[in-house]
N, C-alpha and C. Protein backbone atom coordinates (compact mmCIF):
# COMPACT_ATOMS: atom_id res chain seq x y z
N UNK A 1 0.85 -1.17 0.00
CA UNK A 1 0.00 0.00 0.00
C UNK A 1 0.90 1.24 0.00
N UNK A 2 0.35 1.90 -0.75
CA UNK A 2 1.86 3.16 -1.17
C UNK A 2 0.81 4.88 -1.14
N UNK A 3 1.05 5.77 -1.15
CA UNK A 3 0.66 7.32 -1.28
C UNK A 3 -0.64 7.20 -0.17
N UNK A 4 -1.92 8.27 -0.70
CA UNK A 4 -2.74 8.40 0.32
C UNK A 4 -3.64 7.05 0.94
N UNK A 5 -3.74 6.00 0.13
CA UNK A 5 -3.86 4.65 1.15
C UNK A 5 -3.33 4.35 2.16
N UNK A 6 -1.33 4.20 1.47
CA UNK A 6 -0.99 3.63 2.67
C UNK A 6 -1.31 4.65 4.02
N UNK A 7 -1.17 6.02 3.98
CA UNK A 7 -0.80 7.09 4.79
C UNK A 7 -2.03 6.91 6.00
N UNK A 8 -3.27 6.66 5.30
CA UNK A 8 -4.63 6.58 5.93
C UNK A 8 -4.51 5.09 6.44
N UNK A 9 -4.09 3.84 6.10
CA UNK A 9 -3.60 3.22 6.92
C UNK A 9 -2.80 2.89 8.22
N UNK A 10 -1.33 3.87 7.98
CA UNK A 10 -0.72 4.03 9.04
C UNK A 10 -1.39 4.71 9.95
N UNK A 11 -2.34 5.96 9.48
CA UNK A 11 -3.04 6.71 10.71
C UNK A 11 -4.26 6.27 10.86
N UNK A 12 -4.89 5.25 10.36
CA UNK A 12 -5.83 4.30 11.17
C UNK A 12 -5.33 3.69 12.61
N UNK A 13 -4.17 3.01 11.79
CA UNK A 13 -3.53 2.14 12.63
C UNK A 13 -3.39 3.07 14.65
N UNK A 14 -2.28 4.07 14.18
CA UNK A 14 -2.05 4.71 15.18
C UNK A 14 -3.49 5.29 16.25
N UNK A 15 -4.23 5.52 15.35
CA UNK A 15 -5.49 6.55 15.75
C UNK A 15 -6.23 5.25 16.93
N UNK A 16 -6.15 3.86 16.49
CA UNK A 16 -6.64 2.89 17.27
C UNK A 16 -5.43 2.67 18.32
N UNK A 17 -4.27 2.76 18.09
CA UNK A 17 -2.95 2.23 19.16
C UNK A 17 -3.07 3.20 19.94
N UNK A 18 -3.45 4.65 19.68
CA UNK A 18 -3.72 6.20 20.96
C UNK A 18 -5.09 6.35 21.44
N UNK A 19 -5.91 5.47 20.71
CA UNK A 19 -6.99 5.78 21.55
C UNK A 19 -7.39 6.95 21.28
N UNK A 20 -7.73 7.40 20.41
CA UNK A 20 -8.27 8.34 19.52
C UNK A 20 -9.65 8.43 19.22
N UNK A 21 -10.24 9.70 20.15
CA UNK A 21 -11.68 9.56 20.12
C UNK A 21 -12.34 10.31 18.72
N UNK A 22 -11.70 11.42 18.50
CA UNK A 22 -11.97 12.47 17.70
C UNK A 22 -10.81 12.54 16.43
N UNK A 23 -10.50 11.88 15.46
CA UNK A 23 -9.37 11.64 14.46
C UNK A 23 -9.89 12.88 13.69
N UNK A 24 -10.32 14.28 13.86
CA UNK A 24 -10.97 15.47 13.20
C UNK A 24 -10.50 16.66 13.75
N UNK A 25 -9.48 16.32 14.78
CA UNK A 25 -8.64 17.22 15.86
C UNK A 25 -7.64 17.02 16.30
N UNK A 26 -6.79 18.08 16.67
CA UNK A 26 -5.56 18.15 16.22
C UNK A 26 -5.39 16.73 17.78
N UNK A 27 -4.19 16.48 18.11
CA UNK A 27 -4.12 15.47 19.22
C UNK A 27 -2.56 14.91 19.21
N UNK A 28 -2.14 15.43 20.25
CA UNK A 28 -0.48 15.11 20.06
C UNK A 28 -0.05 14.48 21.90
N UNK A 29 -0.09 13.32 22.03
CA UNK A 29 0.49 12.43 22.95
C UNK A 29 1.64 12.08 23.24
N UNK A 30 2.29 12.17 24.37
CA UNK A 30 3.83 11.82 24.75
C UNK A 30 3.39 10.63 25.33
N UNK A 31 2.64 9.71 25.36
CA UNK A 31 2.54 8.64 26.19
C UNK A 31 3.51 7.37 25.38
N UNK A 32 4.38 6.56 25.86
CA UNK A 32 4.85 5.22 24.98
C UNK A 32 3.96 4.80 24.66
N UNK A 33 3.84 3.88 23.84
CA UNK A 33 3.29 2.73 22.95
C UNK A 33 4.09 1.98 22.11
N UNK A 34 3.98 1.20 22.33
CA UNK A 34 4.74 -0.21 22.01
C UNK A 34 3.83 -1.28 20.92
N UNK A 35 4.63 -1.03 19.63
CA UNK A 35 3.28 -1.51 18.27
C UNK A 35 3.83 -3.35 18.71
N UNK A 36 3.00 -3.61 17.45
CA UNK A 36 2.97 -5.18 17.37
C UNK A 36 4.58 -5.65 17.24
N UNK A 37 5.55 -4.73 16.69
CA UNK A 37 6.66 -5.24 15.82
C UNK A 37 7.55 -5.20 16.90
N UNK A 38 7.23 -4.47 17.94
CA UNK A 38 7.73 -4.61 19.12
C UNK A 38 8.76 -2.77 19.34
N UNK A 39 8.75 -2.41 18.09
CA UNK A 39 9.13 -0.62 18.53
C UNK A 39 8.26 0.11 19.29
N UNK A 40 9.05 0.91 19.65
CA UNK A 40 8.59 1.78 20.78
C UNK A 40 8.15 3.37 20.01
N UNK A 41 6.55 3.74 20.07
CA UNK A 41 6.67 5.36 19.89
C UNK A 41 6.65 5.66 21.27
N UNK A 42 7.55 7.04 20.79
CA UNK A 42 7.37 7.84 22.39
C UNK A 42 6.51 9.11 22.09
N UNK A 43 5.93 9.12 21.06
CA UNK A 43 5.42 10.56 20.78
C UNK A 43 4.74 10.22 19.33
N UNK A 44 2.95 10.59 19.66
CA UNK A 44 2.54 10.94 18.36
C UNK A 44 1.61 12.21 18.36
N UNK A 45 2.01 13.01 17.00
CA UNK A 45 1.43 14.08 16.72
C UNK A 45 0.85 13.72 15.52
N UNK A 46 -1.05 14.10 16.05
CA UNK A 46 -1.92 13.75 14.64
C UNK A 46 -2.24 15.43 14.35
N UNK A 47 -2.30 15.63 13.06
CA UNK A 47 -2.66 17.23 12.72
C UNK A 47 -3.52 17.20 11.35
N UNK A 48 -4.87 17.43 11.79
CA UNK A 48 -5.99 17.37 10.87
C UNK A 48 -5.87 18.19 9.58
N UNK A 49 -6.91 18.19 8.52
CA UNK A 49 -6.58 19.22 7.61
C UNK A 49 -7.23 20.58 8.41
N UNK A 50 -7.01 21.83 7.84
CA UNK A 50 -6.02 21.74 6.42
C UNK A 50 -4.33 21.16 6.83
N UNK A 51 -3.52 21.45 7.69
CA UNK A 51 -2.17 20.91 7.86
C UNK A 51 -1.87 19.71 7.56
N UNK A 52 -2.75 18.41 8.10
CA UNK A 52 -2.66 17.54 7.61
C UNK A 52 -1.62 16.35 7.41
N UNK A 53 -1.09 16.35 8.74
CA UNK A 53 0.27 15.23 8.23
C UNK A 53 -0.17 14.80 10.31
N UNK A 54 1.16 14.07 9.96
CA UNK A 54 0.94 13.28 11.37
C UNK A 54 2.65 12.87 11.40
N UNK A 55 2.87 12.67 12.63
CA UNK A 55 4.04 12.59 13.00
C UNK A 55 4.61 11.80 14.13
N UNK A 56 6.15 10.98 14.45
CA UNK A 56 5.81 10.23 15.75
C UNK A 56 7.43 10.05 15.85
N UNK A 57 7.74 9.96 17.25
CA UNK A 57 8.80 9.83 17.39
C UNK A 57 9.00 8.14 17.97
N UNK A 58 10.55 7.67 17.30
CA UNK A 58 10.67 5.85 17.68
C UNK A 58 11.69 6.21 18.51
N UNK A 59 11.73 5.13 19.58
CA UNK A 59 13.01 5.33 20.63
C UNK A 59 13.72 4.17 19.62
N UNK A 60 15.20 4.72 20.23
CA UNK A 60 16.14 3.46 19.42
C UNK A 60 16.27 2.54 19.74
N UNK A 61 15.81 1.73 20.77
CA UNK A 61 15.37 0.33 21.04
C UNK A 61 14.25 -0.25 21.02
N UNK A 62 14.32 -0.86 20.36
CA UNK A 62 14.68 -2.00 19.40
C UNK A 62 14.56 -1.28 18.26
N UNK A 63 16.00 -0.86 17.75
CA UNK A 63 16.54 0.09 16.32
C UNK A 63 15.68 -0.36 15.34
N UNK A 64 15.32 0.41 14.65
CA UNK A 64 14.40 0.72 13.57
C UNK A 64 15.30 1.04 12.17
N UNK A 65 15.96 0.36 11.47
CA UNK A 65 17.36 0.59 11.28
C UNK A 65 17.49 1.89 9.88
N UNK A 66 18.05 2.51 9.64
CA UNK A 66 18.36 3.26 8.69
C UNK A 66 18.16 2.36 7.33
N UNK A 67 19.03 1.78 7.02
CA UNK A 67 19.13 0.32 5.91
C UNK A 67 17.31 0.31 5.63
N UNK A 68 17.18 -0.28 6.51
CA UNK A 68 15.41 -0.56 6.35
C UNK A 68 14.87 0.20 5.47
N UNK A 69 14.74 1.75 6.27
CA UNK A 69 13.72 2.84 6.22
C UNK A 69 13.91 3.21 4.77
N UNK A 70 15.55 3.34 4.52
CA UNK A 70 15.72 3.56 3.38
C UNK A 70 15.60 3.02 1.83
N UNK A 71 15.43 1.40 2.15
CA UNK A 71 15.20 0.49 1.57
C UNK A 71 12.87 0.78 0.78
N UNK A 72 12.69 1.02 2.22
CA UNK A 72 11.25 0.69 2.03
C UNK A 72 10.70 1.88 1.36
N UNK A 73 11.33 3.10 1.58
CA UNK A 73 11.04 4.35 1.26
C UNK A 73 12.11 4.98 -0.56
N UNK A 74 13.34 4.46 -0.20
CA UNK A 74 13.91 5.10 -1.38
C UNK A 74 13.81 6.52 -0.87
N UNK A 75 14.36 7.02 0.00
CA UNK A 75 14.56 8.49 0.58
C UNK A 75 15.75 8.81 0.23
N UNK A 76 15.67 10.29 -0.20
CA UNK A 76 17.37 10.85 -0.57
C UNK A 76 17.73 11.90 0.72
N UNK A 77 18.67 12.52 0.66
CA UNK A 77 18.98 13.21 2.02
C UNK A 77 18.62 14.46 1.87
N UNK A 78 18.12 14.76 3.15
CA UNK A 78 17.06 16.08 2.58
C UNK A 78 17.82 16.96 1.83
N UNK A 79 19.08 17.56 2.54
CA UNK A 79 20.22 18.36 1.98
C UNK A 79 21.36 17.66 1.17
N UNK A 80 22.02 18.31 0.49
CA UNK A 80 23.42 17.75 -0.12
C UNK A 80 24.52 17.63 1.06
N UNK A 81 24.44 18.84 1.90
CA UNK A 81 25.46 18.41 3.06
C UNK A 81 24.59 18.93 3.94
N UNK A 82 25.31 17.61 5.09
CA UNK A 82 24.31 17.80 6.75
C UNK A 82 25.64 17.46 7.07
N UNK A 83 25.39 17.93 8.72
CA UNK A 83 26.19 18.01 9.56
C UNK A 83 26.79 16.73 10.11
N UNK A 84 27.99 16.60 10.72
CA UNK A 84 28.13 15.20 11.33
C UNK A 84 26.81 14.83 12.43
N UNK A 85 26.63 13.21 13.00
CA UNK A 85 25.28 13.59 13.70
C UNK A 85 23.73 12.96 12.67
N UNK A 86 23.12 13.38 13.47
CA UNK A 86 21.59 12.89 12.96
C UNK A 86 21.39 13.60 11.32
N UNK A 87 20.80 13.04 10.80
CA UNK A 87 20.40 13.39 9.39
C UNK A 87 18.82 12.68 9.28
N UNK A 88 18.34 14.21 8.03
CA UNK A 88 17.35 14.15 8.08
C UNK A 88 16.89 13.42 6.56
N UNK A 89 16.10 12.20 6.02
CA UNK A 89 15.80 11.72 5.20
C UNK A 89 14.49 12.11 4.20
N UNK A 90 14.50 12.53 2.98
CA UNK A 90 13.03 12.50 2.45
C UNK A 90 12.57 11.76 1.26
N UNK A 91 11.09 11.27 1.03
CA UNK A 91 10.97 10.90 -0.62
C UNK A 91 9.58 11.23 -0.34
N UNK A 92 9.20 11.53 -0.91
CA UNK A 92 8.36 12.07 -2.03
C UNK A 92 7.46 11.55 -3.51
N UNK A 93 6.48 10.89 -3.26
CA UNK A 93 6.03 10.32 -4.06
C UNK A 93 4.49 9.40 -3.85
N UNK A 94 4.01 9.51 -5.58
CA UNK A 94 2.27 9.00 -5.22
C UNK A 94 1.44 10.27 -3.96
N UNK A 95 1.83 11.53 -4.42
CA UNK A 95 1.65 12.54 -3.30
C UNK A 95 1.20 12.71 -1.98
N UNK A 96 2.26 11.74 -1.72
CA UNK A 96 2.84 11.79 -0.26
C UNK A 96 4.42 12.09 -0.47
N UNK A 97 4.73 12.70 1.12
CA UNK A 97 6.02 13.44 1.33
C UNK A 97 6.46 12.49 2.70
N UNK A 98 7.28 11.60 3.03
CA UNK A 98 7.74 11.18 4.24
C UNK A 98 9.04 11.19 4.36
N UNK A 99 9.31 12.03 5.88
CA UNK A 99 10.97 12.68 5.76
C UNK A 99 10.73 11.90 7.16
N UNK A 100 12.51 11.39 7.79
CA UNK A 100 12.93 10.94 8.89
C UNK A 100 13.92 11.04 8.94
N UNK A 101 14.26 11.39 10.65
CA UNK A 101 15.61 11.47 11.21
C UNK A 101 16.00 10.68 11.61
N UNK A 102 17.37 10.24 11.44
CA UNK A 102 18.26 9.33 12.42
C UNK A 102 18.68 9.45 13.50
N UNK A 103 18.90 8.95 14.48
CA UNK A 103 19.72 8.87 15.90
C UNK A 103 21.19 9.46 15.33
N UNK A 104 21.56 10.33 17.07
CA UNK A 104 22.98 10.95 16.00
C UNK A 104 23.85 9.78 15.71
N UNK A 105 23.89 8.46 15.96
CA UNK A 105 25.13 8.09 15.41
C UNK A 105 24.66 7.44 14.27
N UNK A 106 23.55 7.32 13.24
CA UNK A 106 22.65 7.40 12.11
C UNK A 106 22.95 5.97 12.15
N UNK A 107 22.16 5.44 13.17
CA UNK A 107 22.04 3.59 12.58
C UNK A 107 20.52 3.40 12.62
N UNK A 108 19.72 4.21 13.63
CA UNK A 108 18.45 4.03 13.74
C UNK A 108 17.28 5.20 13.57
N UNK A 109 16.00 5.04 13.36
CA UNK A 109 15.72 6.07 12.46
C UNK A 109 14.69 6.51 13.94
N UNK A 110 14.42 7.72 14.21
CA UNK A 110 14.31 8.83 15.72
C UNK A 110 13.00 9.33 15.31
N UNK A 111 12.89 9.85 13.90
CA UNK A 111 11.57 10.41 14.17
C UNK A 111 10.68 9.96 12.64
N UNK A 112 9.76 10.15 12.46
CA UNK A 112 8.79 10.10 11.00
C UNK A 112 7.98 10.92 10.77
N UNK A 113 7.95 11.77 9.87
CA UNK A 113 6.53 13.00 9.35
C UNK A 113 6.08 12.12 8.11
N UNK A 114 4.60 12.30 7.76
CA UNK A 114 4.32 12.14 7.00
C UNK A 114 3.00 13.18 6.63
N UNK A 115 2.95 13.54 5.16
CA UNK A 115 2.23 14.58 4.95
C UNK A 115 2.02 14.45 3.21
N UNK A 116 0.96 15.26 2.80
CA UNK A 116 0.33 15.12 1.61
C UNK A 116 1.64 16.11 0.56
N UNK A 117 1.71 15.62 -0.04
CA UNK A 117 3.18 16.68 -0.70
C UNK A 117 2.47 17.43 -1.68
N UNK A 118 2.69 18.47 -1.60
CA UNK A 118 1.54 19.80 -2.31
C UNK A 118 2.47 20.64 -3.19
């Protein structure tokens, strides 16, 4: 499942893992949650239209690995040069936009936006 399917999938998914009464308002939780695959969010931010994207932070245990993300996504680096440290990933495509950061020593991936690419 790829562009605005998969996207409405993943935020099905989440909207049932937070306990999400109102998915029509904005709603941003620091509580853990721990999915099926066994990663950890420590943070999700849902943001209705018009803004419209949703967002969540993974702790790095049990690493979520760079290799992966990049594999499943085909993300290029947001910039030509980033700093030593965390780097930020994007692709773009089937109009959706999903960018992620790495942990600074870039083995595991820290955060995920995803949003309608306009």
């Amino acid at each position: 499942m790829s562009g605005i399917e998969g996207r409405n999938s993943i935020q099905s998914a989440l909207i049932q893992a937070y306990g999400i009464k109102d998915p029509q308002s904005k709603h941003i939780d620091n509580q853990p949650r721990t999915l099926a695959d066994r990663h950890i969010l420590s943070m999700f931010w849902l943001e209705p239209p018009p803004a419209d994207f949703l967002s969540v932070a993974v702790e790095p245990e049990p690493c979520f690995s760079i290799e992966r993300a990049l594999r499943l996504t085909q993300a290029k680096p947001h910039t030509e040069q980033q700093p030593p440290g965390a780097k930020t990933y994007d692709a773009i495509r089937n109009g959706m936009m999903v960018s992620f950061s790495t942990t600074p020593g870039e083995k595991c991936v820290s955060f995920i936006h995803i949003e309608r690419d306009r």
